[in-house]
C-alpha atoms as a PDB file:
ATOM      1  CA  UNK A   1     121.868 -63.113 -74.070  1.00  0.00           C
ATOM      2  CA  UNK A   2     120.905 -61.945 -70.448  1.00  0.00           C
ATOM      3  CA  UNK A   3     117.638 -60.543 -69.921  1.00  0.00           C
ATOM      4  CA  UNK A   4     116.957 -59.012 -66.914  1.00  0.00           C
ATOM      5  CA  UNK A   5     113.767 -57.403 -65.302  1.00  0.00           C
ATOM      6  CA  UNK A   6     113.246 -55.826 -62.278  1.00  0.00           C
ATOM      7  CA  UNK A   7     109.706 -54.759 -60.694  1.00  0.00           C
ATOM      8  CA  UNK A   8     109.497 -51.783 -58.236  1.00  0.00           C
ATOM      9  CA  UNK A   9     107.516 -48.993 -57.219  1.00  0.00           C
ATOM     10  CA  UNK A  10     108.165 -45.220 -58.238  1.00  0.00           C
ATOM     11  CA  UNK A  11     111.141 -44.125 -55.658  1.00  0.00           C
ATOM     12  CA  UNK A  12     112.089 -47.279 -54.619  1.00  0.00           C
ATOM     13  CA  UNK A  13     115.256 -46.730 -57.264  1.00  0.00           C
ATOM     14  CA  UNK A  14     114.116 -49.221 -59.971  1.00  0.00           C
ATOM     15  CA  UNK A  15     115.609 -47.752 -62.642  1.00  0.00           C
ATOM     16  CA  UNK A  16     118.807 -47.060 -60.627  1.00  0.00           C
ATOM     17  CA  UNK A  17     119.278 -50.742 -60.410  1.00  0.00           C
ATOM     18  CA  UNK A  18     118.869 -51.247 -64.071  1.00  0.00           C
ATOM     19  CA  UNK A  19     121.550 -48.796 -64.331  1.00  0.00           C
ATOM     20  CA  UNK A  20     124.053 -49.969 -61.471  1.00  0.00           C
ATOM     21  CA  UNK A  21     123.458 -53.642 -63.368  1.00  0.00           C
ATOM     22  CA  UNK A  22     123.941 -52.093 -66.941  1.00  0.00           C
ATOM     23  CA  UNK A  23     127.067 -50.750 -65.784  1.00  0.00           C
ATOM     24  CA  UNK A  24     128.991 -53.621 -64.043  1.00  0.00           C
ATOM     25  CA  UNK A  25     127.634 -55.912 -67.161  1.00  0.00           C
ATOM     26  CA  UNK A  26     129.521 -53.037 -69.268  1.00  0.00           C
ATOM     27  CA  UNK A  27     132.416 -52.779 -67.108  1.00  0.00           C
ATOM     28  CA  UNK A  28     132.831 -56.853 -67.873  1.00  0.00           C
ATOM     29  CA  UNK A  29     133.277 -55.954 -71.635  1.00  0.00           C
ATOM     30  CA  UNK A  30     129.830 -57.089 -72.684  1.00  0.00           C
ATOM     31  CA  UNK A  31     127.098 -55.464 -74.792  1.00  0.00           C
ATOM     32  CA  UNK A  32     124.391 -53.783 -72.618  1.00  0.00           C
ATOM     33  CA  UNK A  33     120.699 -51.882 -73.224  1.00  0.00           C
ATOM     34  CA  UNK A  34     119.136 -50.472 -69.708  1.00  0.00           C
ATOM     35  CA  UNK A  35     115.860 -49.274 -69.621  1.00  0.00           C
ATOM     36  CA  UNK A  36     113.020 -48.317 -67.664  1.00  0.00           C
ATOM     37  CA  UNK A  37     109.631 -48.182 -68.036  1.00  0.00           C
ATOM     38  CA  UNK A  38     107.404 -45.721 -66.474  1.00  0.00           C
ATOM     39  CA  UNK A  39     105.309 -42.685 -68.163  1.00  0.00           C
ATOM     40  CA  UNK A  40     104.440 -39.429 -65.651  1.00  0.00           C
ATOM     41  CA  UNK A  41     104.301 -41.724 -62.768  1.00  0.00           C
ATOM     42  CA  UNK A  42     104.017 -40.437 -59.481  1.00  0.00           C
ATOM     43  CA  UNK A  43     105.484 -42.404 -56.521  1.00  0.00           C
ATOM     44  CA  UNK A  44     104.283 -45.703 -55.237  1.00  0.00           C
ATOM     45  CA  UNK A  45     103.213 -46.517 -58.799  1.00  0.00           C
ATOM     46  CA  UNK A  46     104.389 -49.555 -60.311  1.00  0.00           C
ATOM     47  CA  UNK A  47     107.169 -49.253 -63.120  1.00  0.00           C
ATOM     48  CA  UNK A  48     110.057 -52.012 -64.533  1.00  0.00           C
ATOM     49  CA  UNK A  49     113.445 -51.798 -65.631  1.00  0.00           C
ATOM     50  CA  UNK A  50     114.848 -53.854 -68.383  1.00  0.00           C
ATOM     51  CA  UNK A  51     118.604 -54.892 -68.711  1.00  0.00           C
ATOM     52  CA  UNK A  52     120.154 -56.986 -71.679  1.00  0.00           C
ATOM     53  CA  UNK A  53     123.370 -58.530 -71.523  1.00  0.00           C
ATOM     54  CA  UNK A  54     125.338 -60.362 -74.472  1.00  0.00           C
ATOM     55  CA  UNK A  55     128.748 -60.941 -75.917  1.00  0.00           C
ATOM     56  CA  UNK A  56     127.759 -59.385 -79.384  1.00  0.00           C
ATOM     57  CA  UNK A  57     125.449 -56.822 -80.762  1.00  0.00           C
ATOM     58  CA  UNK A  58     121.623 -57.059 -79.017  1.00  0.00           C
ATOM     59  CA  UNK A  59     119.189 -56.152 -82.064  1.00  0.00           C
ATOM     60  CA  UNK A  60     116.023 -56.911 -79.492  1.00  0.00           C
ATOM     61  CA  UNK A  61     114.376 -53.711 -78.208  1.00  0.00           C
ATOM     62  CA  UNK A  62     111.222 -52.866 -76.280  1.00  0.00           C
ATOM     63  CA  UNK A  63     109.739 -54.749 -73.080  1.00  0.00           C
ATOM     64  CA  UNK A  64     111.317 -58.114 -72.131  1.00  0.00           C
ATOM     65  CA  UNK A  65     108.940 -60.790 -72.787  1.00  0.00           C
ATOM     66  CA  UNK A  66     110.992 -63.938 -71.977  1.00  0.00           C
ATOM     67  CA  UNK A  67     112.839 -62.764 -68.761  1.00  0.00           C
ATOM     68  CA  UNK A  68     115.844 -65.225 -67.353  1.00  0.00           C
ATOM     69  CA  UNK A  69     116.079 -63.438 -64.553  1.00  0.00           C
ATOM     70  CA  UNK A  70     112.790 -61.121 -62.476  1.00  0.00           C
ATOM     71  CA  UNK A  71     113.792 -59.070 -59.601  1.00  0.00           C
ATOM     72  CA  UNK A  72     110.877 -57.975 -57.368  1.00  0.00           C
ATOM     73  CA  UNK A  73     111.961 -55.433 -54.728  1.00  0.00           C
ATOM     74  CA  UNK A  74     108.427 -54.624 -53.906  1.00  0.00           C
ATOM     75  CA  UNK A  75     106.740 -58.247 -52.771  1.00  0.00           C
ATOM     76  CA  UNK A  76     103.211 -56.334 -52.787  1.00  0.00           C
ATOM     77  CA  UNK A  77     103.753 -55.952 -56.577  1.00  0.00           C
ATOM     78  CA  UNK A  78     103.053 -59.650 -57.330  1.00  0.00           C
ATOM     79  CA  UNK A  79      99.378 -59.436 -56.206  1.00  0.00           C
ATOM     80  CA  UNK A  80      98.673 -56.314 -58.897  1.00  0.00           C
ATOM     81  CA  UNK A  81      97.983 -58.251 -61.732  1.00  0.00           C
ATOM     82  CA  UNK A  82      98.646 -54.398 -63.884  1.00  0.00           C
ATOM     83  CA  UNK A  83     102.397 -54.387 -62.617  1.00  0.00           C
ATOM     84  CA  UNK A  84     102.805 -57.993 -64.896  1.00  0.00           C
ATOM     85  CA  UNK A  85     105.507 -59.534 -62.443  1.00  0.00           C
ATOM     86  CA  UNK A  86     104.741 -63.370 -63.937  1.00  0.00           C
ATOM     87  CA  UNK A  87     104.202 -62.091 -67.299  1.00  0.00           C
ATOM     88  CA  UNK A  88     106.273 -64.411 -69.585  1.00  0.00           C
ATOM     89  CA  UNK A  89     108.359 -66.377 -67.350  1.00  0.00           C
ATOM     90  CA  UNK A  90     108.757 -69.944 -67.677  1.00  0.00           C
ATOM     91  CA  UNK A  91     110.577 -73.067 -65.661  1.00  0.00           C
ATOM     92  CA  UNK A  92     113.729 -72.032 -66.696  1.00  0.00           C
ATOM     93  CA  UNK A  93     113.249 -68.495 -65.264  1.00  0.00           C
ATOM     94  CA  UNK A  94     114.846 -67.296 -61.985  1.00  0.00           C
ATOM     95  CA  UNK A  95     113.143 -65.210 -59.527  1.00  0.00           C
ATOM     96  CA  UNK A  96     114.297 -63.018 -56.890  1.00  0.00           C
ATOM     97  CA  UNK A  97     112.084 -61.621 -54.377  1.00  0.00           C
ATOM     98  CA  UNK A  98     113.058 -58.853 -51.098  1.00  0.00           C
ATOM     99  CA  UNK A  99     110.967 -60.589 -48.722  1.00  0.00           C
ATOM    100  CA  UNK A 100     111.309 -61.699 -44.746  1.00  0.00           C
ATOM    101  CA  UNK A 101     109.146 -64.620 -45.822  1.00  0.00           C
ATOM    102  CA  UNK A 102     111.082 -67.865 -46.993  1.00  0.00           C
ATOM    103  CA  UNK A 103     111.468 -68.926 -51.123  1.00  0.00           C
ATOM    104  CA  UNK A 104     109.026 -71.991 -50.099  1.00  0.00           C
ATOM    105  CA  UNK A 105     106.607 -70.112 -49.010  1.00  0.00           C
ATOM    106  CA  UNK A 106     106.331 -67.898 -52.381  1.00  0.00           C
ATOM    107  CA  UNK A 107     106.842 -70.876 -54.528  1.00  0.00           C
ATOM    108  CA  UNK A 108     103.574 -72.471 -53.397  1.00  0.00           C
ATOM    109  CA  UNK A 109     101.851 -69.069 -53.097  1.00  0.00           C
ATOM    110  CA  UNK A 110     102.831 -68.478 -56.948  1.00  0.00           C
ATOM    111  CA  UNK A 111     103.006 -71.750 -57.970  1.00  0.00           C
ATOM    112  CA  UNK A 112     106.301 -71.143 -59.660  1.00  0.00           C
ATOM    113  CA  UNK A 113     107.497 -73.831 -61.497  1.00  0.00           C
ATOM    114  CA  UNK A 114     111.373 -72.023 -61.950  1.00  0.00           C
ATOM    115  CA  UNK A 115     113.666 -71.566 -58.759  1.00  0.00           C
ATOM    116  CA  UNK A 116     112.440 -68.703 -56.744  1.00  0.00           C
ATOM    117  CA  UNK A 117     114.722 -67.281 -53.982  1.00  0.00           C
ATOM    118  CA  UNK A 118     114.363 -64.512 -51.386  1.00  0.00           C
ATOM    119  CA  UNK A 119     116.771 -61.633 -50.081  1.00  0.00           C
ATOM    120  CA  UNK A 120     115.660 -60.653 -46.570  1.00  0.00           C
ATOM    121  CA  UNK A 121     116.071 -56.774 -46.363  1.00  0.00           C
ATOM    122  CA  UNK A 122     117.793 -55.200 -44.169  1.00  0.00           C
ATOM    123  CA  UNK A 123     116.812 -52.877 -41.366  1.00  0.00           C
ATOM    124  CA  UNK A 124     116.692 -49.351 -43.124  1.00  0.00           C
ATOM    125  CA  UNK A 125     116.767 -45.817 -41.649  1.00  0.00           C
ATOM    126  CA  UNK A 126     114.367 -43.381 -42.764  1.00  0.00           C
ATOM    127  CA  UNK A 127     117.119 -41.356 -44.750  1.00  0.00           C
ATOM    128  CA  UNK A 128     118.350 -44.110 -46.676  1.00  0.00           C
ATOM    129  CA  UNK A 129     115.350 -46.774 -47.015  1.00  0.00           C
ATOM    130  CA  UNK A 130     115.002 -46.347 -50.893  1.00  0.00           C
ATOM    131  CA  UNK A 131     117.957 -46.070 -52.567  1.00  0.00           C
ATOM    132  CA  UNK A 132     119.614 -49.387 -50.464  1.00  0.00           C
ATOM    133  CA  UNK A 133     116.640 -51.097 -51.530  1.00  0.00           C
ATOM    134  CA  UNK A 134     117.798 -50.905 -55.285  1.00  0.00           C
ATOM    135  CA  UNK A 135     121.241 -51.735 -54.759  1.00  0.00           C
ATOM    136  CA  UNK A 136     121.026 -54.372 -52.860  1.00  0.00           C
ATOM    137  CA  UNK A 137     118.499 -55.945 -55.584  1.00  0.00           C
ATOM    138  CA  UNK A 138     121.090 -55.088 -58.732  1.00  0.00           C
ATOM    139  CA  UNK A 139     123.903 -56.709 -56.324  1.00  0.00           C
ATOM    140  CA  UNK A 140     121.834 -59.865 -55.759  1.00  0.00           C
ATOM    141  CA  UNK A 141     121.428 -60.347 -59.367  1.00  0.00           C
ATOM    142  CA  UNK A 142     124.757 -59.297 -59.716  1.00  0.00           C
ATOM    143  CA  UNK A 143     126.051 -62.728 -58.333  1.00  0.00           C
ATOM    144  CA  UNK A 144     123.072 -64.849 -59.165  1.00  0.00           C
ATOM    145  CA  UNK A 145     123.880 -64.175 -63.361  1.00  0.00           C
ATOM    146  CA  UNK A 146     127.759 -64.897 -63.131  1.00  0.00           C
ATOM    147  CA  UNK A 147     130.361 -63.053 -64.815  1.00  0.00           C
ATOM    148  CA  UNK A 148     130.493 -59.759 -62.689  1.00  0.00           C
ATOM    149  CA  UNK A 149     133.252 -59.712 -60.193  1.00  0.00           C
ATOM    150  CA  UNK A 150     132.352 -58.055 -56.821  1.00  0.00           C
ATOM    151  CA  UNK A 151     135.251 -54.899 -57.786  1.00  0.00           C
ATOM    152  CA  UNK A 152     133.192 -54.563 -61.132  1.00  0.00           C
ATOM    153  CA  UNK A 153     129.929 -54.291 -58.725  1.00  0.00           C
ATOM    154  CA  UNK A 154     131.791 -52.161 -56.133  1.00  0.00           C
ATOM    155  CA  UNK A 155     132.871 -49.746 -59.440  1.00  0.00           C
ATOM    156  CA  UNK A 156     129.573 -49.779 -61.035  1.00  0.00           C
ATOM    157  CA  UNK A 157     127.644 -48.586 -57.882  1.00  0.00           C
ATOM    158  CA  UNK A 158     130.106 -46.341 -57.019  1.00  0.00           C
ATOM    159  CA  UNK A 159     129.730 -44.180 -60.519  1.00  0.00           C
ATOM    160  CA  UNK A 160     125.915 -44.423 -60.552  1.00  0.00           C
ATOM    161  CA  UNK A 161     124.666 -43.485 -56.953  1.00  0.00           C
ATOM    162  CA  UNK A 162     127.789 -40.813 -56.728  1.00  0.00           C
ATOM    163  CA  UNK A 163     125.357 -37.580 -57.601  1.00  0.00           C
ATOM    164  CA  UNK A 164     123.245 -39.059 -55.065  1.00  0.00           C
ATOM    165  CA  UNK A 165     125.231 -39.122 -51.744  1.00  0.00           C
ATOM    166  CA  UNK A 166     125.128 -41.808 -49.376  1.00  0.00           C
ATOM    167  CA  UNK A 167     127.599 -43.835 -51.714  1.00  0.00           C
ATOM    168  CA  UNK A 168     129.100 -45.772 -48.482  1.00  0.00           C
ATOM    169  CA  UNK A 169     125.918 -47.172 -47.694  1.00  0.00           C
ATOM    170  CA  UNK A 170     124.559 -48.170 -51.060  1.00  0.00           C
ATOM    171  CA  UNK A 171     128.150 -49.658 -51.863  1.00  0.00           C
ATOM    172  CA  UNK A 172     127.419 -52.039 -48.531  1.00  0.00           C
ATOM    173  CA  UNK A 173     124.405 -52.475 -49.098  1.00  0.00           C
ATOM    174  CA  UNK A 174     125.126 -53.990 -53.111  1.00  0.00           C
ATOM    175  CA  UNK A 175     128.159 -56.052 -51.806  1.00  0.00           C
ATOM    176  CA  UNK A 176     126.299 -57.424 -48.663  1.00  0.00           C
ATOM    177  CA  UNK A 177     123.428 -58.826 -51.149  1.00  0.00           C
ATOM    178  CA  UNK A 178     126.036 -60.085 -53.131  1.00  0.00           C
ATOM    179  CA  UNK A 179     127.840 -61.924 -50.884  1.00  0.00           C
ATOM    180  CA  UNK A 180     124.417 -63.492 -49.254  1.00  0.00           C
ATOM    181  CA  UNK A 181     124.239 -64.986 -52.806  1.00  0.00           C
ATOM    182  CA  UNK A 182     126.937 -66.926 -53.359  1.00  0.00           C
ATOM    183  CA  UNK A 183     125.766 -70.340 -52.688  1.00  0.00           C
ATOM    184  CA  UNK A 184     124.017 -69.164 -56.071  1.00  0.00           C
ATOM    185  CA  UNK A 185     126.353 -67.855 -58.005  1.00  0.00           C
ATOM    186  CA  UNK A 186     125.833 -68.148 -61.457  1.00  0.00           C
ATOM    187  CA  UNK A 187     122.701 -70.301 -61.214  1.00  0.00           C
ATOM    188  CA  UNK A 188     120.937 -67.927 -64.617  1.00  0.00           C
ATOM    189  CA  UNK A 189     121.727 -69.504 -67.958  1.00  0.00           C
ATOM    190  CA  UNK A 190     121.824 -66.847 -70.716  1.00  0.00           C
ATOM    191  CA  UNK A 191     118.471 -67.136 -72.762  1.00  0.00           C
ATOM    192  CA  UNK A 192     118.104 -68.619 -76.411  1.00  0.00           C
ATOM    193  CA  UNK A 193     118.181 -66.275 -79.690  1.00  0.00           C
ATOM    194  CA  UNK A 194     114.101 -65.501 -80.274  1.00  0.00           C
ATOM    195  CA  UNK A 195     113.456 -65.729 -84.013  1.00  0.00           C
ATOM    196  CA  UNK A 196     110.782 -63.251 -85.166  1.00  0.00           C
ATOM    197  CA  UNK A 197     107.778 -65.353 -85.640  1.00  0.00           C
ATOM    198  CA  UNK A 198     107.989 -66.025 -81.754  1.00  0.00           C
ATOM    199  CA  UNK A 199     107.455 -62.549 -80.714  1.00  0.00           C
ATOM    200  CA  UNK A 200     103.773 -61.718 -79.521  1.00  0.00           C
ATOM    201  CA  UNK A 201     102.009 -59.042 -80.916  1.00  0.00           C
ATOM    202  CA  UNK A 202     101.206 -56.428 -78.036  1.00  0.00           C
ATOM    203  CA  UNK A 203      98.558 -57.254 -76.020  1.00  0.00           C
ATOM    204  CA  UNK A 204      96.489 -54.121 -77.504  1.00  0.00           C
ATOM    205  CA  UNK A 205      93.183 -53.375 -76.277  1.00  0.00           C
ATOM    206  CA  UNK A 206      90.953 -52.416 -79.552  1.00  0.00           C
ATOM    207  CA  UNK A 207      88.144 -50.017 -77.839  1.00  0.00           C
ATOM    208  CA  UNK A 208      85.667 -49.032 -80.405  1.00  0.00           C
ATOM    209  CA  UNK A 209      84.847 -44.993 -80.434  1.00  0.00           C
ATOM    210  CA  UNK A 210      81.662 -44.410 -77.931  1.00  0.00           C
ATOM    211  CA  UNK A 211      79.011 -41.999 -78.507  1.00  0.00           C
ATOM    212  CA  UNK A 212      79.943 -39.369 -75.802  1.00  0.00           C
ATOM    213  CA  UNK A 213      75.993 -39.647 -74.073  1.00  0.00           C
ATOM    214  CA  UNK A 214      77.391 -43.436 -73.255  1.00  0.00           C
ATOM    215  CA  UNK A 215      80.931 -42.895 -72.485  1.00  0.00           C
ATOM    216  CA  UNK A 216      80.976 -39.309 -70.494  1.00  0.00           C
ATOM    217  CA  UNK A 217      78.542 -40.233 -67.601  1.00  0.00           C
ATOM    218  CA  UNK A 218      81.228 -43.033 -66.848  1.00  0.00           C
ATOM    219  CA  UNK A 219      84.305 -40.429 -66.738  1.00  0.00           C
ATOM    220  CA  UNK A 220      82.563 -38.094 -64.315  1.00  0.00           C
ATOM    221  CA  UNK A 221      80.968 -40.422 -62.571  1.00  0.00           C
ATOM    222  CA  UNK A 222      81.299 -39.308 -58.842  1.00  0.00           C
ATOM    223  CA  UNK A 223      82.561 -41.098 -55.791  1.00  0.00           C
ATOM    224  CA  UNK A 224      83.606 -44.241 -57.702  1.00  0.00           C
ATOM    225  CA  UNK A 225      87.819 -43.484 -56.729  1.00  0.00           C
ATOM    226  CA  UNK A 226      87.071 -44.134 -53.056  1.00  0.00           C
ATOM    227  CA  UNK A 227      86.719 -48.068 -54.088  1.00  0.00           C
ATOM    228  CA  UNK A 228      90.524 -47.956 -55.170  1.00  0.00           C
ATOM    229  CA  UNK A 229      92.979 -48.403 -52.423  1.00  0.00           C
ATOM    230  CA  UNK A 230      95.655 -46.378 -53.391  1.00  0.00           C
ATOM    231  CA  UNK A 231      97.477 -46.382 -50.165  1.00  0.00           C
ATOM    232  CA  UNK A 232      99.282 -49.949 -51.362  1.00  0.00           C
ATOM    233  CA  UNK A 233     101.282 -48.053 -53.968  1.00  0.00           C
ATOM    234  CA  UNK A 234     102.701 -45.949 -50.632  1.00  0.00           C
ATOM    235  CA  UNK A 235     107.249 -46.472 -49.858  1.00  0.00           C
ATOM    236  CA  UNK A 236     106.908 -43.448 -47.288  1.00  0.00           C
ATOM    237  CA  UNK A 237     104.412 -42.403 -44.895  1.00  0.00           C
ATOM    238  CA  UNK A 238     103.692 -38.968 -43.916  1.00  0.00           C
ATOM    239  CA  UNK A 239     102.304 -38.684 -39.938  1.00  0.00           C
ATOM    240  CA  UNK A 240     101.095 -35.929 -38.648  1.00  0.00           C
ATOM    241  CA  UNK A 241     102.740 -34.938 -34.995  1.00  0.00           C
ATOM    242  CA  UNK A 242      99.694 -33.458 -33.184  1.00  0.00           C
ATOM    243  CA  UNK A 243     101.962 -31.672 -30.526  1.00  0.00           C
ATOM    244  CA  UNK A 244     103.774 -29.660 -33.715  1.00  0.00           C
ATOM    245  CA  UNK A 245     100.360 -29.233 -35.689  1.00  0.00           C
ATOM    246  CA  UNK A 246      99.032 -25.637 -35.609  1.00  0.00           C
ATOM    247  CA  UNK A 247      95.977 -26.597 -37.277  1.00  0.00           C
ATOM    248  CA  UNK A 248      96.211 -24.601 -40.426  1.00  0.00           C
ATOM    249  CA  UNK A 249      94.601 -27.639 -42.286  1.00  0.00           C
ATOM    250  CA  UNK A 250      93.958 -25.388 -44.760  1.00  0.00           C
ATOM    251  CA  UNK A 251      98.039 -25.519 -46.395  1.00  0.00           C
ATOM    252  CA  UNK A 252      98.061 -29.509 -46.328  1.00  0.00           C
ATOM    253  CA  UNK A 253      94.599 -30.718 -46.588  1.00  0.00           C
ATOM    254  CA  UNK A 254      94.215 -28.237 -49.654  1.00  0.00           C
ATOM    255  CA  UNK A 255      97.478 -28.902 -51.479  1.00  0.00           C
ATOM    256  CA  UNK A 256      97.027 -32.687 -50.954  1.00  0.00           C
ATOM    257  CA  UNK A 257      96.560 -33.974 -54.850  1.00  0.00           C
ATOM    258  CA  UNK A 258      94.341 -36.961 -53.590  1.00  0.00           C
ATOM    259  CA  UNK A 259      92.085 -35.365 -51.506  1.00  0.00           C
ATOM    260  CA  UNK A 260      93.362 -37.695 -48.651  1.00  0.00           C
ATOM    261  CA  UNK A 261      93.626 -35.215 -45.767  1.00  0.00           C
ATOM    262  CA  UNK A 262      90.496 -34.735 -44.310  1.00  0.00           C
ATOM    263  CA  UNK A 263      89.686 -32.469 -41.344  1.00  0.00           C
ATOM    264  CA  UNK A 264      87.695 -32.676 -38.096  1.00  0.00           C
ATOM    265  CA  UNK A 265      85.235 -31.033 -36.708  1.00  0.00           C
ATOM    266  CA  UNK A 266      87.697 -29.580 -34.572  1.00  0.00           C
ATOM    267  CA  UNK A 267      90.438 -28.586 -37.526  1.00  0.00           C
ATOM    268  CA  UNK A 268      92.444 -31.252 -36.964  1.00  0.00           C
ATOM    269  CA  UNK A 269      93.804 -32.912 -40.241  1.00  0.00           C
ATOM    270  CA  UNK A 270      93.928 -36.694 -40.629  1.00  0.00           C
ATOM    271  CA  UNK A 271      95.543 -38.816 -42.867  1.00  0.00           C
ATOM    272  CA  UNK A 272      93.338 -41.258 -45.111  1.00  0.00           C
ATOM    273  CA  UNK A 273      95.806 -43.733 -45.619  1.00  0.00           C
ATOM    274  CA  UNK A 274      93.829 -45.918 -48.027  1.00  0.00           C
ATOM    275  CA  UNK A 275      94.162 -43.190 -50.527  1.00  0.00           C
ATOM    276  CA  UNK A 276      97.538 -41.670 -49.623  1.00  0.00           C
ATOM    277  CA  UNK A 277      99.981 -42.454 -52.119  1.00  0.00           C
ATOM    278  CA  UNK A 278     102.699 -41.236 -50.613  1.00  0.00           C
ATOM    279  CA  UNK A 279     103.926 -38.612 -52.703  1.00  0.00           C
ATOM    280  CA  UNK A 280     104.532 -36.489 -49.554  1.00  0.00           C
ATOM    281  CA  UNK A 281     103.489 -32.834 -50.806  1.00  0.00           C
ATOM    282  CA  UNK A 282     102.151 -32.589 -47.332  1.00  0.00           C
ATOM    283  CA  UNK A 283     105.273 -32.951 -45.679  1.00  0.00           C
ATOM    284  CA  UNK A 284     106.862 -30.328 -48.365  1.00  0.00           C
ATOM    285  CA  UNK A 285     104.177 -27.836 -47.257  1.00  0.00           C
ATOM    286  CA  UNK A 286     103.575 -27.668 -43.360  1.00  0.00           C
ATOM    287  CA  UNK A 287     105.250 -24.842 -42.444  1.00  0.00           C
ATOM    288  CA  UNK A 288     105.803 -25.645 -38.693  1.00  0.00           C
ATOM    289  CA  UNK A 289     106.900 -29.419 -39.680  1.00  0.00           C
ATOM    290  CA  UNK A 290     104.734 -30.886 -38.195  1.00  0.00           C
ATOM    291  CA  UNK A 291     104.131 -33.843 -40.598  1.00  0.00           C
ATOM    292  CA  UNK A 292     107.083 -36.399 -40.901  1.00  0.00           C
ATOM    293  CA  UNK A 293     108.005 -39.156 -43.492  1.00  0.00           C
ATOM    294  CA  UNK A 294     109.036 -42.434 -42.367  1.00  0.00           C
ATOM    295  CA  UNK A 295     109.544 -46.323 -44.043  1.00  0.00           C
ATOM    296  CA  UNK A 296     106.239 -47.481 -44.872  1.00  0.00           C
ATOM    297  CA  UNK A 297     106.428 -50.824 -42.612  1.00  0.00           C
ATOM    298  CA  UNK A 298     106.907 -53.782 -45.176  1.00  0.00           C
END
C-alpha cells in the first residue's frame, strides 16, 4: 500500500491535491481513501491530507502514521512543531519539499535520514498563486510513486479543478512538476502491511478537571495573544493603497477578526502583519478598494 501525506496551509489547496492524487491513483484501477484533515480552520492554518493507494481493499483508516511519501508545499510548516511534518517517518520515507533552496541544504537542516528532494516553484500571479501550488505538488508525487501515467494525471486534474476555473494553468502546472521529476520516477516503494499491535495509541493529552478560581484567570488573561506571531500562517497579503484609502478605518479596522488593523493618530489604518492571518475580510470590506491581496513573498 501507498501512503501519502501532504502538509499545507488553509487555501493553499491541500486537500485539492489529495483529491487530484486520489483520482489519477483511481483512474489506474487501484483502491483509493483521500482525506483531509482540518476542523473550522481559517486560512494560513496548518491542515494535512491523507491519500492511500493499494491493489486490494485498504481496511486502515484515520491519520497516516507511517507515511512513504510527505509532501510539504508550505516549507515554513516544518519549523511548527503542531503541524507534525516529521511525525512518523523513517529512512525509508521520501520527502518532497516546494522550496528555492536545494534538497542538501534541508537534509542537514532536518537531519533526514530518507531521500529528501525539492520542487522549485514557479513564478505565480496573484490570481492563480494557490491553486498551482497544489497541483504542481500532487503532480510531483504523481511521478515520484510510479504507476500513474502523465494522461491519467492530465485526466485527474482536469475533473477536479474544473468547478474551479483556471483548468489550463493548473493542468501545466501538474504536468510541468511531473516532468521535472522524472529522473525520479518511481523512487517510493509501497509500504509493508501494519499488524495491529504496531499501531500507537493517540498521543492523548489526559488534563485533569481544574477548579475554575485556577483555570479561568488563565483563559482571560489579557494581552498574552500579542506573543503569538500569527502572521506566519499568512498565503496572501492584504496592503493598504494610501492614494485609494478614504480613511473610514472604521469598516476595516472594526471588521478585522484579529484586531490587526490599527489606526493613527491621523485615521490612517495600518496593517499589523505579525498578527494578520491573512484571511482578507479587509479586502472584502473597503468599499473604495483600496486594500489589495497579493502572494505573500515565500
Amino acid at each position: 500500500m501507498y501512503r501519502i501525506r501532504f502538509h499545507g496551509r488553509g487555501g493553499q489547496g491541500i486537500k485539492t491535491a489529495g483529491r487530484i492524487l486520489g483520482t489519477a491513483f483511481f483512474l489506474e484501477g487501484f483502491t483509493v481513501q483521500d482525506s483531509p484533515r482540518y476542523g473550522a480552520e481559517r486560512r494560513g492554518a496548518p491542515i494535512a491530507a491523507y491519500v492511500r493507494a493499494a491493489h486490494g481493499p485498504i481496511d486502515e483508516r484515520g491519520v497516516i502514521q507511517h507515511p512513504d511519501l510527505v509532501v510539504v508545499v508550505d516549507e515554513t510548516l516544518v519549523q511548527v512543531v503542531a503541524a507534525e511534518v516529521l511525525n512518523g517517518v523513517a529512512p525509508r520515507t521520501v520527502m518532497l519539499l516546494t522550496s528555492r533552496e536545494g534538497a542538501e541544504i534541508w537534509r542537514d537542516r532536518l537531519c533526514f535520514a530518507g531521500a529528501v528532494l525539492t520542487l522549485p516553484p514557479r513564478p505565480l500571479d496573484a490570481e492563480s498563486a494557490i491553486d498551482l501550488a497544489s497541483t504542481a505538488s500532487a503532480g510531483a508525487a504523481a511521478r515520484l510513486l510510479g504507476g500513474i501515467s502523465r494522461a491519467t494525471l492530465e485526466r485527474a486534474v482536469r475533473e477536479e479543478t474544473a468547478d474551479f476555473g483556471r483548468v489550463e494553468a493548473s493542468v501545466a502546472s501538474a504536468l510541468d512538476a511531473y516532468d521535472r521529476m522524472g529522473p525520479h520516477q518511481g523512487c517510493i516503494a509501497e509500504g509493508e502491511e501494519l499488524a495491529g499491535d504496531r499501531w500507537k495509541r493517540p498521543a492523548w493529552i489526559e488534563l485533569p478537571p481544574e477548579n475554575a478560581s485556577l483555570s479561568s484567570p488563565a483563559i482571560h488573561a489579557a494581552s498574552t495573544s500579542e506573543l503569538a506571531k500569527t502572521g506566519l500562517w499568512r498565503t496572501m497579503r492584504p496592503v493598504i493603497d494610501a492614494d485609494r484609502c478614504h480613511l473610514c478605518w472604521w469598516v476595516c479596522s472594526t471588521l478585522c477578526p484579529d484586531n490587526a488593523i490599527p489606526v493613527g493618530s491621523d485615521g490612517r489604518p495600518t496593517i499589523d502583519y505579525d498578527h494578520c492571518k491573512g484571511c482578507l475580510v479587509c479586502v472584502a470590506v473597503c468599499p473604495h478598494h483600496a486594500i489589495e491581496a497579493v502572494p505573500e513573498p515565500r
